[in-house]
C-alpha atoms as a PDB file:
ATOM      1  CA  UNK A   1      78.863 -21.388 -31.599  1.00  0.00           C
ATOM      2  CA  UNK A   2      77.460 -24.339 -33.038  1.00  0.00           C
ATOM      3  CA  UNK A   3      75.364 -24.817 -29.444  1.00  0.00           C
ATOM      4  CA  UNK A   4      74.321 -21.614 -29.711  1.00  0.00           C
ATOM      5  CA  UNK A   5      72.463 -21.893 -33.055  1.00  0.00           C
ATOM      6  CA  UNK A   6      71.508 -25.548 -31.999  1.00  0.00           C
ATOM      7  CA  UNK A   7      69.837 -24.026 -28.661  1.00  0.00           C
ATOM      8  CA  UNK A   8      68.105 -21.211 -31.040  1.00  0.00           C
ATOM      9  CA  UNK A   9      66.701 -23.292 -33.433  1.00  0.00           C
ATOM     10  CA  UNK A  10      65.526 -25.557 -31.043  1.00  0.00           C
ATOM     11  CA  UNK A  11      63.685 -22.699 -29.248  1.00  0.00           C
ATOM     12  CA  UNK A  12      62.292 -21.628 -32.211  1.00  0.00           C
ATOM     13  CA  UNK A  13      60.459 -24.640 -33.105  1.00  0.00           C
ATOM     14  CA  UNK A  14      59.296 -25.162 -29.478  1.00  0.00           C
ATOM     15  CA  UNK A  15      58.244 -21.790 -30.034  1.00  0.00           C
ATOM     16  CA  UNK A  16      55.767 -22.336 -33.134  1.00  0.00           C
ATOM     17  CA  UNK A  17      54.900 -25.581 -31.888  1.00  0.00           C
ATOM     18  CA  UNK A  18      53.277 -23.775 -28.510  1.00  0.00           C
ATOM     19  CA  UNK A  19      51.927 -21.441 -31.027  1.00  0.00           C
ATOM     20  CA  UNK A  20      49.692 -24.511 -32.739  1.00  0.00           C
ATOM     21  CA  UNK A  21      47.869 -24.888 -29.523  1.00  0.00           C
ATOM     22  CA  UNK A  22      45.084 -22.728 -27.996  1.00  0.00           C
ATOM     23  CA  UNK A  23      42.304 -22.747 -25.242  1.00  0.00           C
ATOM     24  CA  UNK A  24      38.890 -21.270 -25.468  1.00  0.00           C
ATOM     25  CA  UNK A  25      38.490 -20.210 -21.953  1.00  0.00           C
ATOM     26  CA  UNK A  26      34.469 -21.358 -20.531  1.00  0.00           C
ATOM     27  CA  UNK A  27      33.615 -17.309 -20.759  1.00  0.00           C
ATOM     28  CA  UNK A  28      34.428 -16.649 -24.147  1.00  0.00           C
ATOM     29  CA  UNK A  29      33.435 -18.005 -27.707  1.00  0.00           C
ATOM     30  CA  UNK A  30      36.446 -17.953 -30.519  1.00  0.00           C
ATOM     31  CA  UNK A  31      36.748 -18.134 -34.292  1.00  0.00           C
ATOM     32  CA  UNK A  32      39.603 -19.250 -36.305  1.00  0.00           C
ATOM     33  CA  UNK A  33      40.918 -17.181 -38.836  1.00  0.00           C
ATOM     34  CA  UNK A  34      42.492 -17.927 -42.019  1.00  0.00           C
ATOM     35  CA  UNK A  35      44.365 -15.922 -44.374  1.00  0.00           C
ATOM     36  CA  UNK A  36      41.229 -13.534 -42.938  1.00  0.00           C
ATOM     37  CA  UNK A  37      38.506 -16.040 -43.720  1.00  0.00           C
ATOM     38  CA  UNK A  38      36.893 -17.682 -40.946  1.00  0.00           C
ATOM     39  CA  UNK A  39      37.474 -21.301 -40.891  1.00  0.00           C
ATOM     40  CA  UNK A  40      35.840 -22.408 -37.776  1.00  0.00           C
ATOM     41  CA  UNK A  41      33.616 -21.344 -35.349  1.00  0.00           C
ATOM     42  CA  UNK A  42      34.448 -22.873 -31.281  1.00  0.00           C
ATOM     43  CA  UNK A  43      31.683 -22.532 -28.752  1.00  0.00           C
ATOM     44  CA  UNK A  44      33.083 -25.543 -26.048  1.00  0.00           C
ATOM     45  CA  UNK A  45      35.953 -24.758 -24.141  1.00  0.00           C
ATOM     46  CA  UNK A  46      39.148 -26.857 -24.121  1.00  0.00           C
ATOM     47  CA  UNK A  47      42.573 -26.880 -26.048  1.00  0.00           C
ATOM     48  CA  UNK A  48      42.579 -26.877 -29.549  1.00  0.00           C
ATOM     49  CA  UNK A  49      45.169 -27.027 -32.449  1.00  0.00           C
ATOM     50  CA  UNK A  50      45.689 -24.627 -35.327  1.00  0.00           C
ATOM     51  CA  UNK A  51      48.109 -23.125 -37.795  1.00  0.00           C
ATOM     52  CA  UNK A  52      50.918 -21.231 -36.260  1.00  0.00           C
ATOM     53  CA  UNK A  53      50.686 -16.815 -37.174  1.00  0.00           C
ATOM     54  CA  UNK A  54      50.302 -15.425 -39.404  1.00  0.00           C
ATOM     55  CA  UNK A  55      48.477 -18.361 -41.091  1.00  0.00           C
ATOM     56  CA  UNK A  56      45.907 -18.756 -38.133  1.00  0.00           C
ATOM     57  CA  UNK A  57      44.510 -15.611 -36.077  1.00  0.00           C
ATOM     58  CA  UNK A  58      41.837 -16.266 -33.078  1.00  0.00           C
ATOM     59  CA  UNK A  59      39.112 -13.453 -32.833  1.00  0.00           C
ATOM     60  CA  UNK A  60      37.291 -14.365 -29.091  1.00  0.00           C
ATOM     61  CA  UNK A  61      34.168 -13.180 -27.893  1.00  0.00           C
ATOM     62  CA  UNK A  62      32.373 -13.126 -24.499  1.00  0.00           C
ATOM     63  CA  UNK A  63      30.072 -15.424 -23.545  1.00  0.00           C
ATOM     64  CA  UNK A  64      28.353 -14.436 -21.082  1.00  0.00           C
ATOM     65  CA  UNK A  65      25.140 -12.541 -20.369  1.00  0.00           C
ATOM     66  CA  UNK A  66      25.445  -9.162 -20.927  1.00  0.00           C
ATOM     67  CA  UNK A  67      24.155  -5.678 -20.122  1.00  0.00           C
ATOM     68  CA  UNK A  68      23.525  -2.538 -22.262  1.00  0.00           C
ATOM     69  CA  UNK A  69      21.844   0.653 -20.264  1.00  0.00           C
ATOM     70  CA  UNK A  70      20.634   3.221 -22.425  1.00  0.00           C
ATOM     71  CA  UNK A  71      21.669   5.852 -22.883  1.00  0.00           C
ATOM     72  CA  UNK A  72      25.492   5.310 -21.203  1.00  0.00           C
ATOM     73  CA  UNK A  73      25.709   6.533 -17.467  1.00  0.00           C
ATOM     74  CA  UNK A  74      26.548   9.739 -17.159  1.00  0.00           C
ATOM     75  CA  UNK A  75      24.627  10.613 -20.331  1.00  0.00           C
ATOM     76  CA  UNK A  76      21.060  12.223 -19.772  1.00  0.00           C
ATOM     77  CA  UNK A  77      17.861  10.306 -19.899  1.00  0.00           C
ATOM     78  CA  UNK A  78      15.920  10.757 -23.161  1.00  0.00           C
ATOM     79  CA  UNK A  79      12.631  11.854 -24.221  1.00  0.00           C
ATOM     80  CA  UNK A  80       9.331  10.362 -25.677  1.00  0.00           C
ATOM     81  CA  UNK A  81       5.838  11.258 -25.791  1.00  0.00           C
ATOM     82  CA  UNK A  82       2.883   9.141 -24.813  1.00  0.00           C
ATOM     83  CA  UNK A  83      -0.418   8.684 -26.240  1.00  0.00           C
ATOM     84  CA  UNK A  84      -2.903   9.824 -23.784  1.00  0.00           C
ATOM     85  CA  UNK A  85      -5.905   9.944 -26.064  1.00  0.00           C
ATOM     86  CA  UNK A  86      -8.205  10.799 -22.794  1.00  0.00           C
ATOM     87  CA  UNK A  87      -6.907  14.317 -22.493  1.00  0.00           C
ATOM     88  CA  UNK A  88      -5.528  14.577 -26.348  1.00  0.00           C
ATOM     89  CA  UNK A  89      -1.868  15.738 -25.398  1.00  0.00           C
ATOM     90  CA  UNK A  90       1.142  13.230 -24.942  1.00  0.00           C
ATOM     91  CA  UNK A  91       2.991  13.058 -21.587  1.00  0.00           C
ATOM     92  CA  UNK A  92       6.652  14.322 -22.158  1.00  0.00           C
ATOM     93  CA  UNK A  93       8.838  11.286 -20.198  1.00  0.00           C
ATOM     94  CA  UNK A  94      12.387  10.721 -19.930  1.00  0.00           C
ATOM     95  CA  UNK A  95      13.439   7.594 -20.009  1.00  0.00           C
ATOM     96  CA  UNK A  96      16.653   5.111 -18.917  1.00  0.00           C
ATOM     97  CA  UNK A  97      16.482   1.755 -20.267  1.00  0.00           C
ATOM     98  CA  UNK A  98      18.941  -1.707 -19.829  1.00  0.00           C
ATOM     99  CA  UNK A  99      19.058  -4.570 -22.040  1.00  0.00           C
ATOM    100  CA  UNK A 100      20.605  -8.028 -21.507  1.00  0.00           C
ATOM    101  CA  UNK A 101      21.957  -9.688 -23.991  1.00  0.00           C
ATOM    102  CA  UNK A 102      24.330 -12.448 -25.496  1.00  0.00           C
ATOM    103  CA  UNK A 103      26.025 -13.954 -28.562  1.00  0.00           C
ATOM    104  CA  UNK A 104      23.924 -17.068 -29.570  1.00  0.00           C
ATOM    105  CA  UNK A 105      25.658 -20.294 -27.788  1.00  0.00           C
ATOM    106  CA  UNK A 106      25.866 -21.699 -31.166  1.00  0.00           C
ATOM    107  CA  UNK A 107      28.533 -22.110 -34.003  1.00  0.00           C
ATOM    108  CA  UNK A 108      26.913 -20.500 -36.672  1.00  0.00           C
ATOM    109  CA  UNK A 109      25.889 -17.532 -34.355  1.00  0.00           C
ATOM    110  CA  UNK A 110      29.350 -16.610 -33.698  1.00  0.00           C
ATOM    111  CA  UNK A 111      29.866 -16.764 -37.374  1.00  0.00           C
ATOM    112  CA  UNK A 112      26.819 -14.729 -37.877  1.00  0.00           C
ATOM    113  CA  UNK A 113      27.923 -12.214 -35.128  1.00  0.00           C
ATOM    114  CA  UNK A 114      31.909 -11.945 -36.551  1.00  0.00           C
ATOM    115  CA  UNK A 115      30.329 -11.193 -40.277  1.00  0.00           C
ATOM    116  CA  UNK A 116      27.152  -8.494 -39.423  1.00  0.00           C
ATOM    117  CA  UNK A 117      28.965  -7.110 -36.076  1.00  0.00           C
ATOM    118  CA  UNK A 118      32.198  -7.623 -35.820  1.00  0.00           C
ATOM    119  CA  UNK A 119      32.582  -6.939 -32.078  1.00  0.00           C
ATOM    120  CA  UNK A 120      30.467  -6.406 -28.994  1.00  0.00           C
ATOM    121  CA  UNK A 121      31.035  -2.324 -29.460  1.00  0.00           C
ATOM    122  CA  UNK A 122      29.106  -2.450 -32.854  1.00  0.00           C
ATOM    123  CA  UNK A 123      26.772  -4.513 -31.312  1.00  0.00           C
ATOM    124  CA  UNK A 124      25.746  -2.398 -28.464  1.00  0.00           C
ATOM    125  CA  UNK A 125      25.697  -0.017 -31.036  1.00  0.00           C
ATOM    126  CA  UNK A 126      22.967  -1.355 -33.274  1.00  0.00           C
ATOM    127  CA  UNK A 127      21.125  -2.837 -30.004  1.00  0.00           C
ATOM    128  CA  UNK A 128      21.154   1.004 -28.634  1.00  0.00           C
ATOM    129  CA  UNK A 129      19.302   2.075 -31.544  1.00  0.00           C
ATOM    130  CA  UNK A 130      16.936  -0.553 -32.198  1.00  0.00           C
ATOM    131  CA  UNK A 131      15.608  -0.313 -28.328  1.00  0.00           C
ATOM    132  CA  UNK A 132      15.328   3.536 -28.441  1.00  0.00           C
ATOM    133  CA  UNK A 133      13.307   3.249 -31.828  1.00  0.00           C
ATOM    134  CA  UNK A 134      10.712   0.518 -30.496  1.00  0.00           C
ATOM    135  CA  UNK A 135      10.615   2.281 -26.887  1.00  0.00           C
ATOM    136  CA  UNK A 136       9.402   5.378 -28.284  1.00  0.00           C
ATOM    137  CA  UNK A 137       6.800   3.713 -30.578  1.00  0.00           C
ATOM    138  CA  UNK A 138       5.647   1.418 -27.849  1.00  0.00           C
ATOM    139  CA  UNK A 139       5.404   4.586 -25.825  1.00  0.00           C
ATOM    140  CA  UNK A 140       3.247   6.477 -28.569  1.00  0.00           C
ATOM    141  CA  UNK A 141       1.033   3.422 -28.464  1.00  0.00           C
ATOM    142  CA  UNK A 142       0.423   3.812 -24.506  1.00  0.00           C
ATOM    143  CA  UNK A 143      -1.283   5.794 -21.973  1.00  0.00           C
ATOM    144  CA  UNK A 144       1.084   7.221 -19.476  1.00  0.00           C
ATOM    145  CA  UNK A 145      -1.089   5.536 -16.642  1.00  0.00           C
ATOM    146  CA  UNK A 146      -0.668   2.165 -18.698  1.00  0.00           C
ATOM    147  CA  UNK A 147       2.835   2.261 -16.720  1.00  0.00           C
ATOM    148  CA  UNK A 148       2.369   4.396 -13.236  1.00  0.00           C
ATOM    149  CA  UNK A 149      -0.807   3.838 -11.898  1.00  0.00           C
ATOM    150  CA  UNK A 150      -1.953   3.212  -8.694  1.00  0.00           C
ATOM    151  CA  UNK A 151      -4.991   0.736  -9.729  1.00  0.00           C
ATOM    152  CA  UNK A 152      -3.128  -2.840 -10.667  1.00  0.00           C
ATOM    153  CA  UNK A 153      -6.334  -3.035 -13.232  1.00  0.00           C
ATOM    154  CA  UNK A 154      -4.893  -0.903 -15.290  1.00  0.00           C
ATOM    155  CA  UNK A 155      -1.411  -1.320 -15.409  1.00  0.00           C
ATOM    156  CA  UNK A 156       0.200  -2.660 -18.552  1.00  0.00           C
ATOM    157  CA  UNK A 157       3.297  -2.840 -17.524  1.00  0.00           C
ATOM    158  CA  UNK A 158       4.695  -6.436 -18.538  1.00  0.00           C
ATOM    159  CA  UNK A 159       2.305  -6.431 -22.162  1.00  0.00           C
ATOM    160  CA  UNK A 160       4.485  -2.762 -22.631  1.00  0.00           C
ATOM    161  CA  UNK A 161       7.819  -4.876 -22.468  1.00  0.00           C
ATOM    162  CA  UNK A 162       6.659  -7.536 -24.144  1.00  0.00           C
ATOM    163  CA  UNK A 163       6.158  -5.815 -26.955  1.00  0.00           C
ATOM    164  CA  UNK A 164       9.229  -3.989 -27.204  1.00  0.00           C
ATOM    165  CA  UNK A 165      11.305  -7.181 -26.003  1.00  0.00           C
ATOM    166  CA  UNK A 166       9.475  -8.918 -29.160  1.00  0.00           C
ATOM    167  CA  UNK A 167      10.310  -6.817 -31.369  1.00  0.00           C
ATOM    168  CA  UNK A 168      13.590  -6.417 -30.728  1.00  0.00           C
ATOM    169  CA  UNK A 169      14.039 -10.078 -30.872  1.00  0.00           C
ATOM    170  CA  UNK A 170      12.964 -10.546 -34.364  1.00  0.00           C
ATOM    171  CA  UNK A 171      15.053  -7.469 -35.417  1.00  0.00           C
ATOM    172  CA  UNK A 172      18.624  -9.169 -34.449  1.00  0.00           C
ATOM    173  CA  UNK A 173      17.907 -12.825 -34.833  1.00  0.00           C
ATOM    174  CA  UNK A 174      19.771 -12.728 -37.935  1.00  0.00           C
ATOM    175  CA  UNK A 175      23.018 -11.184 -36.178  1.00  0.00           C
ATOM    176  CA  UNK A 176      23.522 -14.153 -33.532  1.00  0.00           C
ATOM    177  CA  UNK A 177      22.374 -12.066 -30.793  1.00  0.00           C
ATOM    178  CA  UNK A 178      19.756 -13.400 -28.168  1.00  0.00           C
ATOM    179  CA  UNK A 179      18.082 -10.553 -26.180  1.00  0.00           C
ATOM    180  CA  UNK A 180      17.278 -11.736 -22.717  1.00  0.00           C
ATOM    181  CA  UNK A 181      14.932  -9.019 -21.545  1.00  0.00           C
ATOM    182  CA  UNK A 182      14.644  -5.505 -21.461  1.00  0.00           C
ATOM    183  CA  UNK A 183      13.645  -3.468 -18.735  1.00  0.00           C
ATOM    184  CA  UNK A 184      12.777   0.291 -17.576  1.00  0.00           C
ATOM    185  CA  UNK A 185      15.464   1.432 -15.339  1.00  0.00           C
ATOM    186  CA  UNK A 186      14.487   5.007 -14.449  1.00  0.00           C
ATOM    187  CA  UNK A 187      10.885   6.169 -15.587  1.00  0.00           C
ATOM    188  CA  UNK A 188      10.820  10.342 -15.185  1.00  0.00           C
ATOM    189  CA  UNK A 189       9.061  13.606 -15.748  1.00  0.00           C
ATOM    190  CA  UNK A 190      11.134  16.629 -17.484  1.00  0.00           C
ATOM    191  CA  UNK A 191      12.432  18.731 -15.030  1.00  0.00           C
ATOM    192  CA  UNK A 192      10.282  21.640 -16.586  1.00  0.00           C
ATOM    193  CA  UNK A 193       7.192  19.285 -15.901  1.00  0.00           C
ATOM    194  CA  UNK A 194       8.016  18.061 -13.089  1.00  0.00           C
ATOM    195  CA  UNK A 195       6.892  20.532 -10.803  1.00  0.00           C
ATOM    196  CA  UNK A 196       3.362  20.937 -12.371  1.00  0.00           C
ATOM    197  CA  UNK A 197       2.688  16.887 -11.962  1.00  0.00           C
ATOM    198  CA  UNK A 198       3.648  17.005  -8.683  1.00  0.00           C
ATOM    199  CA  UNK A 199       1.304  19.691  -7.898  1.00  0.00           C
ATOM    200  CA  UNK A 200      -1.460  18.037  -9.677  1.00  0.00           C
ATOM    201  CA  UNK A 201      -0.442  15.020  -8.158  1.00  0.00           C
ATOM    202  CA  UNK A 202      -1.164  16.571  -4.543  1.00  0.00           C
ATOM    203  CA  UNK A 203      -4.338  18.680  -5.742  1.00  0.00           C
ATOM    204  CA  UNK A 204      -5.549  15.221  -6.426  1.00  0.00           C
ATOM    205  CA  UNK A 205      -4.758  13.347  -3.462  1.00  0.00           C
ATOM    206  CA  UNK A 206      -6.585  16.254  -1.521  1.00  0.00           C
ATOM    207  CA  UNK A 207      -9.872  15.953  -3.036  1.00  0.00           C
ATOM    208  CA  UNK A 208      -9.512  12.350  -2.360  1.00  0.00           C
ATOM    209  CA  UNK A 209      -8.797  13.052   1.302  1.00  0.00           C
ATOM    210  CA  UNK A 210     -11.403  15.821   0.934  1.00  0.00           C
ATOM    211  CA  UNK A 211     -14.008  13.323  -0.073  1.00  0.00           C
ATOM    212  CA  UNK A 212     -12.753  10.537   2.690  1.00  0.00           C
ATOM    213  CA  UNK A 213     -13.241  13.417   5.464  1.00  0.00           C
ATOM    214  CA  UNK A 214     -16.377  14.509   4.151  1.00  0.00           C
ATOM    215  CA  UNK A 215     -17.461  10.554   4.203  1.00  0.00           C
ATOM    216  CA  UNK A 216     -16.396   9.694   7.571  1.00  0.00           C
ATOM    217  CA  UNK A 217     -18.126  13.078   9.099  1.00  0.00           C
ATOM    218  CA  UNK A 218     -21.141  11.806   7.340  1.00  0.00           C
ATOM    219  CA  UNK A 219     -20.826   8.336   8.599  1.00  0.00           C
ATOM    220  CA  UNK A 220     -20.119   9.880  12.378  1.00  0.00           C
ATOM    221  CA  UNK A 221     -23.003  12.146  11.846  1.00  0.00           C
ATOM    222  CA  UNK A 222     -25.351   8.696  11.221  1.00  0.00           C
ATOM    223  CA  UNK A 223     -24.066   6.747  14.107  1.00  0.00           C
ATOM    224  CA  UNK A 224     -24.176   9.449  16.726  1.00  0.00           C
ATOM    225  CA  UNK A 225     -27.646   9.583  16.109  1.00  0.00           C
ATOM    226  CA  UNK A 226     -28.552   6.935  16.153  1.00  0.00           C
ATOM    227  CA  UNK A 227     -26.641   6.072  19.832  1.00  0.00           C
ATOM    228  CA  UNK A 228     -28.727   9.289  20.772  1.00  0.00           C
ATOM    229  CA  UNK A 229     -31.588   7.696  19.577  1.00  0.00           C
ATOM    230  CA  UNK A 230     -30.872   4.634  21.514  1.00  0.00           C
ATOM    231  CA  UNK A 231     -30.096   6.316  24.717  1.00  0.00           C
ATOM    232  CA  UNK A 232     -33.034   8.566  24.200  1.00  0.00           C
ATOM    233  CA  UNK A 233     -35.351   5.263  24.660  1.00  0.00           C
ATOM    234  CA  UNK A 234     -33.157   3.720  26.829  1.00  0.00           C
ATOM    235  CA  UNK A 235     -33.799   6.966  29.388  1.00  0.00           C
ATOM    236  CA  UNK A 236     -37.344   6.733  28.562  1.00  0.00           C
ATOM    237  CA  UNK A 237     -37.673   2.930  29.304  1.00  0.00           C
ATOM    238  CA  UNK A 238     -35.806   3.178  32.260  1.00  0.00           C
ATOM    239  CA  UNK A 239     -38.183   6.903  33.384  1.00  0.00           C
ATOM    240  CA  UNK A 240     -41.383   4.688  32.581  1.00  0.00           C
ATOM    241  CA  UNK A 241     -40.198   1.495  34.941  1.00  0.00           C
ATOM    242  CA  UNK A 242     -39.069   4.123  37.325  1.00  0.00           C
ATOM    243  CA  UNK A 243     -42.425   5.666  37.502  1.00  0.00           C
ATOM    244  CA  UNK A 244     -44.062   2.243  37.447  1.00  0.00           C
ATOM    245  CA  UNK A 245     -42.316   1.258  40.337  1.00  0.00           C
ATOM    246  CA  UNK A 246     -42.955   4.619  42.228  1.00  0.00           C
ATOM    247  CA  UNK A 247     -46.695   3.979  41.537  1.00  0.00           C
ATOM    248  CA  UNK A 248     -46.798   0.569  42.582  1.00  0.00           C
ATOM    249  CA  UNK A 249     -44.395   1.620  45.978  1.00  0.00           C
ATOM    250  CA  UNK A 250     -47.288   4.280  46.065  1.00  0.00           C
ATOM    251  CA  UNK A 251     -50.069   2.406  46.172  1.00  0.00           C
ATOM    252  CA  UNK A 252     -48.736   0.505  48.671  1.00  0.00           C
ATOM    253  CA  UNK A 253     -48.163   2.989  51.026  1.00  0.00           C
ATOM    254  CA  UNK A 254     -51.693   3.856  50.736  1.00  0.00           C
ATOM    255  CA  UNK A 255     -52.636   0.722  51.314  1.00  0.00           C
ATOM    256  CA  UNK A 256     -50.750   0.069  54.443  1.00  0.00           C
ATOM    257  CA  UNK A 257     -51.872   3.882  55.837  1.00  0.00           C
ATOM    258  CA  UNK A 258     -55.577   2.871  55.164  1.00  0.00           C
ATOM    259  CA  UNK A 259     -55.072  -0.138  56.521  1.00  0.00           C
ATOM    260  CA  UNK A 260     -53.368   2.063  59.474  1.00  0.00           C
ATOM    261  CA  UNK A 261     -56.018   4.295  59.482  1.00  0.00           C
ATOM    262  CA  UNK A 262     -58.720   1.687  59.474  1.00  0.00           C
ATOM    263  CA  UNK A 263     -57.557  -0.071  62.507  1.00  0.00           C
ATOM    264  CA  UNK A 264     -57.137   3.093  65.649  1.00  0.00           C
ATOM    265  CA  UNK A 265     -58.026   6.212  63.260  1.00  0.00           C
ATOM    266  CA  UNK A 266     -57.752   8.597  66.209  1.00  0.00           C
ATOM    267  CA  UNK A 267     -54.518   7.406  67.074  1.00  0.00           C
ATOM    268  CA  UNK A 268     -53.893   7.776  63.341  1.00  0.00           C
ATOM    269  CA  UNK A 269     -54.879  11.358  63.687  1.00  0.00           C
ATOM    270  CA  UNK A 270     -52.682  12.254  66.533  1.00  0.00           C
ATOM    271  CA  UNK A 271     -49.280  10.516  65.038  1.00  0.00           C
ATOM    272  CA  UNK A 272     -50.139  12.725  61.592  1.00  0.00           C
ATOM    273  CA  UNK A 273     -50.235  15.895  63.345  1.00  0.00           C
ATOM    274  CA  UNK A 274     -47.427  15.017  65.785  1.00  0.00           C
ATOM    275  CA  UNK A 275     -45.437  14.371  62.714  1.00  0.00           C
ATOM    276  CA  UNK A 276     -46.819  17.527  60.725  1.00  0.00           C
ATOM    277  CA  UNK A 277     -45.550  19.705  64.006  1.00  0.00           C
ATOM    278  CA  UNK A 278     -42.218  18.416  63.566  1.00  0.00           C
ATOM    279  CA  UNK A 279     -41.593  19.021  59.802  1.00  0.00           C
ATOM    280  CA  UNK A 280     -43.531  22.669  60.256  1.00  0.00           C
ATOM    281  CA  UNK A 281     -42.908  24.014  63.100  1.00  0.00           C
ATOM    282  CA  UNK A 282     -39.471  25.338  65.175  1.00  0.00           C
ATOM    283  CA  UNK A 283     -38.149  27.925  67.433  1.00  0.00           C
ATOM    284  CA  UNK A 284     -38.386  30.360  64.150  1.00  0.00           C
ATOM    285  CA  UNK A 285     -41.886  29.465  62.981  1.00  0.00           C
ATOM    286  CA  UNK A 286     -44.542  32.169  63.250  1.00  0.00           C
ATOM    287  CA  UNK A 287     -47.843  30.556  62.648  1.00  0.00           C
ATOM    288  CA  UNK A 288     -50.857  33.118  63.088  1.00  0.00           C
ATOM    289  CA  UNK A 289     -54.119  30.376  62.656  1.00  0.00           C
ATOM    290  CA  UNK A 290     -57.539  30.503  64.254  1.00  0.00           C
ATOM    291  CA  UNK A 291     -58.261  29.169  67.778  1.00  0.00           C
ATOM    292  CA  UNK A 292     -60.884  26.714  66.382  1.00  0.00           C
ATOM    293  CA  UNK A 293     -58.515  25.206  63.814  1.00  0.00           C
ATOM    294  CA  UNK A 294     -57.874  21.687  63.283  1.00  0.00           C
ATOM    295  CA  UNK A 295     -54.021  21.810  63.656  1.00  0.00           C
ATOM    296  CA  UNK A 296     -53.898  23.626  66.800  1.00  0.00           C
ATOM    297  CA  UNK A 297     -56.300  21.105  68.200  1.00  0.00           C
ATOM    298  CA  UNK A 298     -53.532  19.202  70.336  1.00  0.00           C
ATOM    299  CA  UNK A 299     -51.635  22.563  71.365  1.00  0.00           C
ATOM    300  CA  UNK A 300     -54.613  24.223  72.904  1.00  0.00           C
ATOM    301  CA  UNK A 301     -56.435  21.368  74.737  1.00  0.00           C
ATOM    302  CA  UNK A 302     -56.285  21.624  78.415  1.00  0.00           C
ATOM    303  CA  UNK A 303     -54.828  20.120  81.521  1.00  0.00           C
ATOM    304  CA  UNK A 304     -57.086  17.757  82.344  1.00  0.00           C
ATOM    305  CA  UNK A 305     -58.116  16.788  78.780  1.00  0.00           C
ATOM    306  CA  UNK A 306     -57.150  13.065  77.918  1.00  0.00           C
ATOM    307  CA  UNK A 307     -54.239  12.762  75.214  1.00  0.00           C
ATOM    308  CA  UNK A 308     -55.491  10.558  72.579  1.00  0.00           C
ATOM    309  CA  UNK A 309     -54.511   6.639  73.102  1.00  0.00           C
ATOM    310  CA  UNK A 310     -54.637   3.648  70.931  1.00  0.00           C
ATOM    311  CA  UNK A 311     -57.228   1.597  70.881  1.00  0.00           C
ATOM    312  CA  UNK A 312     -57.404  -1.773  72.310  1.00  0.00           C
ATOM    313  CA  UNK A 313     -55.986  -4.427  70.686  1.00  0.00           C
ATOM    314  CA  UNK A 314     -58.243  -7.503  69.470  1.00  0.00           C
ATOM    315  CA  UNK A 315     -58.717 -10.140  71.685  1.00  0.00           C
ATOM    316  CA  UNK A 316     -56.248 -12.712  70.718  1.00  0.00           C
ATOM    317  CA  UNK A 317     -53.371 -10.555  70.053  1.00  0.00           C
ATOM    318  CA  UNK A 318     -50.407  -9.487  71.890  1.00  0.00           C
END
């Protein structure tokens, strides 16, 4: 019995002296607790010594960088207005937004965080609120095509962040948070709106392809004139060589038939009506002409009438 209670006791102690020690794990930050009161703040991992319960309690928190969408998924997007001065009535948008953020890596944030937060549920909490309130008064301060636009020039997007991320900085720096960044998740129209942007949306984009038609039939309108234009002299260049050369091809057939002519003109005579038979006259041809005419000179000359012959050649030639 004795062994027993020996054994017991023994356990015991080992028991509270295992209790003394404690690791902060490299995720998480921890603060002692004593009697309620925080005593000290650990942001290092490693093993560490303290009073045994219920003298010493550990509250931990994560370290790490984390991630807040709003509002919670499953929940539906919310609402703000733009400003829109041009046409003088906000855009209704429905927004989803995510912030990253993180306990301070410092002692005296933790002890900041445990005292104004408590835990990373109240935090989220107050975070939630904070970005909604600055997201719908950096939206009142902004054109809806400051954020969707199609010309880079005038797209504010990061300056629109920046401002809200800025704000929102200042606002918790005295709870030990640090907030990372915060970004647009899910940028939307209404579903009651939605339809009616769309269809501007397209009414747009055809008068822009209107326009782009109505240009290029313009531009096609120019050039094919302008290749008429060019083929028109081109075919008039080419009909003025052409004739050119038909002139100079016909003065030298003159030429060589005067010089043809000059030499033997009887002889000349007789080949130009032999050939003008040929091209005129065939077994169809009715020709009703005088018996004194020139052309039927050859056809009615008689028997014993010498044909035409050429005349001598120079002396000297072959």
């Amino acid at each position: 019995m004795r062994t027993i209670i020996i054994l017991v006791v023994i356990a015991v102690v080992a028991a509270i002296a295992l209790s003394c020690f404690f690791v902060v794990d490299e995720t998480e930050y921890t603060v002692q607790m004593r009697f309620g009161a925080p005593v000290k703040s650990i942001v290092d991992p490693g093993l560490y010594v303290k009073w045994p319960w219920p003298i010493d309690l550990l509250v931990r928190f994560d370290n790490r960088l984390l991630v807040l969408e709003n509002p919670a998924p499953g929940q539906p997007d919310k609402e703000y207005l733009t400003k829109d001065e041009s046409s003088g009535i906000g855009k209704n948008v429905m927004v989803t937004t995510y912030t990253c953020w993180r306990i301070k890596p410092s002692a005296d944030a933790v002890l900041q965080f445990l005292q104004t937060m408590r835990d990373r549920a109240s935090a989220e909490a107050r975070l939630g609120d904070l970005v909604v309130s600055e997201l719908g008064t950096a939206l009142g301060n902004y054109d809806f095509a400051a954020l969707v636009s199609t010309d880079p020039a005038a797209r504010q997007w990061d300056k629109f962040l920046g401002d809200i991320r800025k704000v929102c900085a200042d606002r918790v720096k005295d709870y030990g948070i640090e907030i990372v960044d915060i970004r647009i998740q899910r940028l939307n129209f209404p579903e009651q709106n939605r339809r009616n942007v769309f269809d501007r949306m397209r009414a747009e984009r055809e008068t822009i392809a209107t326009r782009y038609r109505s240009e290029g039939l313009e531009k096609a309108t120019v050039i094919r004139a302008e290749a008429n234009r060019e083929r028109e002299e081109i075919l008039a260049e080419a009909f003025e060589e052409t004739e050119k050369v038909r002139g100079q091809a016909d003065a030298e057939a003159a030429s060589i038939y005067a010089s043809a002519y000059g030499q033997d003109p009887e002889f000349y005579n007789f080949m130009r009506t032999l050939e003008t038979y040929e091209k005129t006259l065939d077994d169809k041809t009715v020709a009703i002409l005088s018996g004194t005419s020139e052309f039927l000179r050859l056809l009615n000359r008689t028997a014993d009438e010498p044909l035409p012959v050429p005349a001598s050649q120079p002396a000297g030639r072959e």
